[in-house]
C-alpha atoms as a PDB file:
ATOM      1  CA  UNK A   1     -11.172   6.315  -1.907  1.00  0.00           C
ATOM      2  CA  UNK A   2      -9.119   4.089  -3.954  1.00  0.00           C
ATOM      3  CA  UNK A   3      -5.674   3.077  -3.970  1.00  0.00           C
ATOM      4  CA  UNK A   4      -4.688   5.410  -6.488  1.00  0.00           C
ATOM      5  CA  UNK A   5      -5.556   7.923  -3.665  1.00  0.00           C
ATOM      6  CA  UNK A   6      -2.139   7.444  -1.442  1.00  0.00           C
ATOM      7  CA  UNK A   7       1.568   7.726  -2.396  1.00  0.00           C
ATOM      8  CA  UNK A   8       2.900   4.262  -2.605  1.00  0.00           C
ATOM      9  CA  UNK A   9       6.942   3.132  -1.799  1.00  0.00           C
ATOM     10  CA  UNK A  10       7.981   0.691  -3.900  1.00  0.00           C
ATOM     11  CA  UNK A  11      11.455  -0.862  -3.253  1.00  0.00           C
ATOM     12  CA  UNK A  12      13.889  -3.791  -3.761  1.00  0.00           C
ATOM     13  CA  UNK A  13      14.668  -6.187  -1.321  1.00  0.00           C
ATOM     14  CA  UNK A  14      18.400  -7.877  -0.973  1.00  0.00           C
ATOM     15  CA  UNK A  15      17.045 -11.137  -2.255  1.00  0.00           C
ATOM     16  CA  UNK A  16      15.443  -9.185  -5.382  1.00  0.00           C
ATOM     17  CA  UNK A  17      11.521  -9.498  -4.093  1.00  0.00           C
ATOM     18  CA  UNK A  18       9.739  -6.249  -4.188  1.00  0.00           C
ATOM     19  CA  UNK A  19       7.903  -4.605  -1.728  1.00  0.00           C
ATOM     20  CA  UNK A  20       5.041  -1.953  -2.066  1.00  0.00           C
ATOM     21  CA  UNK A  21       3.170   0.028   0.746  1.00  0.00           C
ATOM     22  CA  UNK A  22       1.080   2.709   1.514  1.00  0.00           C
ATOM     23  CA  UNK A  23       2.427   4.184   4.133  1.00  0.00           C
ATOM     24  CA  UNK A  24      -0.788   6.349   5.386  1.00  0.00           C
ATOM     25  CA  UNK A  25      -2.555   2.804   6.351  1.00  0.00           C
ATOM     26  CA  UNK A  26      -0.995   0.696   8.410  1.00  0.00           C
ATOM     27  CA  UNK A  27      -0.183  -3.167   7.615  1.00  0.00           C
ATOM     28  CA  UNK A  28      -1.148  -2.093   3.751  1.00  0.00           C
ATOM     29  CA  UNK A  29       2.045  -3.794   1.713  1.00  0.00           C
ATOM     30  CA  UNK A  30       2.615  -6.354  -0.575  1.00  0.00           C
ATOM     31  CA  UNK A  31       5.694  -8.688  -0.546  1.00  0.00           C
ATOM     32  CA  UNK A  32       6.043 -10.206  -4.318  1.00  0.00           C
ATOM     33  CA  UNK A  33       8.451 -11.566  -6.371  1.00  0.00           C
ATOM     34  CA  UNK A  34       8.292  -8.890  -8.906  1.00  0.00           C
ATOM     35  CA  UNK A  35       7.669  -5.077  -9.071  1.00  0.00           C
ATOM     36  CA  UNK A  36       4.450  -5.744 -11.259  1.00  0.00           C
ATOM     37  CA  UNK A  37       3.180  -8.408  -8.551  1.00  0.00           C
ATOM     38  CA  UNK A  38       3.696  -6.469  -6.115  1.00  0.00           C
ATOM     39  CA  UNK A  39       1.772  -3.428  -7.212  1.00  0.00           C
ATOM     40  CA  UNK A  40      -1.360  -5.471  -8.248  1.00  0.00           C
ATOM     41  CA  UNK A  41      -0.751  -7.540  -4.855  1.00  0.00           C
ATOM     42  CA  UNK A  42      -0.998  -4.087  -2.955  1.00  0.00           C
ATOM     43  CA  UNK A  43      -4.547  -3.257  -4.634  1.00  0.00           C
ATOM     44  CA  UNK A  44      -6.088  -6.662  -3.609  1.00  0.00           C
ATOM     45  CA  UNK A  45      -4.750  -5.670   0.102  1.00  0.00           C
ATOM     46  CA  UNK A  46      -5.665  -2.232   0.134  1.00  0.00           C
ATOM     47  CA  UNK A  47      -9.232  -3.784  -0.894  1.00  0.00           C
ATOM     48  CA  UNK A  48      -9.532  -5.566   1.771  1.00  0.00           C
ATOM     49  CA  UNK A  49      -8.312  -3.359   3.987  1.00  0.00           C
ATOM     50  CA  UNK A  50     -10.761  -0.724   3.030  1.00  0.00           C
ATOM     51  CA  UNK A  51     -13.505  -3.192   3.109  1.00  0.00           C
ATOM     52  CA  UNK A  52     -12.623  -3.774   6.994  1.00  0.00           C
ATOM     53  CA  UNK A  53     -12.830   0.105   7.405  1.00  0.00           C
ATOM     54  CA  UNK A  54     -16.268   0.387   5.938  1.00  0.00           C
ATOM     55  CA  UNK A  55     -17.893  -2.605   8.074  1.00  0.00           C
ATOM     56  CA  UNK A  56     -16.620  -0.694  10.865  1.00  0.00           C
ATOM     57  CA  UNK A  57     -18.015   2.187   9.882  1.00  0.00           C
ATOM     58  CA  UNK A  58     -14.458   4.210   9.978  1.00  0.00           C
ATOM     59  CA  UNK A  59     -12.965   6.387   7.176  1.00  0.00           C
ATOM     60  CA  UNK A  60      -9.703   5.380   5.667  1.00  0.00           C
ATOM     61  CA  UNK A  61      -6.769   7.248   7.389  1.00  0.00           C
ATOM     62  CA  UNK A  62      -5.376  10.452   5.151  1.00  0.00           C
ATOM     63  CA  UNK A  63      -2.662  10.558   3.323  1.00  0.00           C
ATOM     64  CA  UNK A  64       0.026  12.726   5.067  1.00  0.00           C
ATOM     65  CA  UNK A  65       2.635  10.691   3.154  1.00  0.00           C
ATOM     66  CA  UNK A  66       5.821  13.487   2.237  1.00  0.00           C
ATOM     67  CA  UNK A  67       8.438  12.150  -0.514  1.00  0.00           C
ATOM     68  CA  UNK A  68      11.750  13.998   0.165  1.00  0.00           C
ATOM     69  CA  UNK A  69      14.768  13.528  -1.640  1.00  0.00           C
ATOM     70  CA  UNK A  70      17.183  13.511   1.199  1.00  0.00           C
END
């Protein structure tokens, strides 16, 4: 699986950092200064994050990740 795999929240903070996550895999976000940062910050965590998975011989959670426009 690869990042492109799961939904991913991006959002704007108050003090104008951006924030992207994958919410199907816990601590899996990236806290940058901009929106472009932030998305390539979230692949090098998701990498090592899935890297931590595999040595422990455990699959990456699903995605059950709804978007609803509430």
């Amino acid at each position: 699986m690869t990042c492109q795999d799961y939904k991913t929240v991006l959002y704007r903070q108050e003090d104008g950092s951006w924030v992207a996550e994958i919410p199907a895999i816990p601590g899996c976000y990236a806290l940058m200064e901009s929106r472009d940062s932030a998305l390539t910050e979230l692949e090098n965590v998701f990498s090592l994050i899935a890297e931590e998975y595999r040595k422990k011989g455990q699959p990456l959670p699903a995605d059950s990740t709804e978007i609803i426009n509430a």
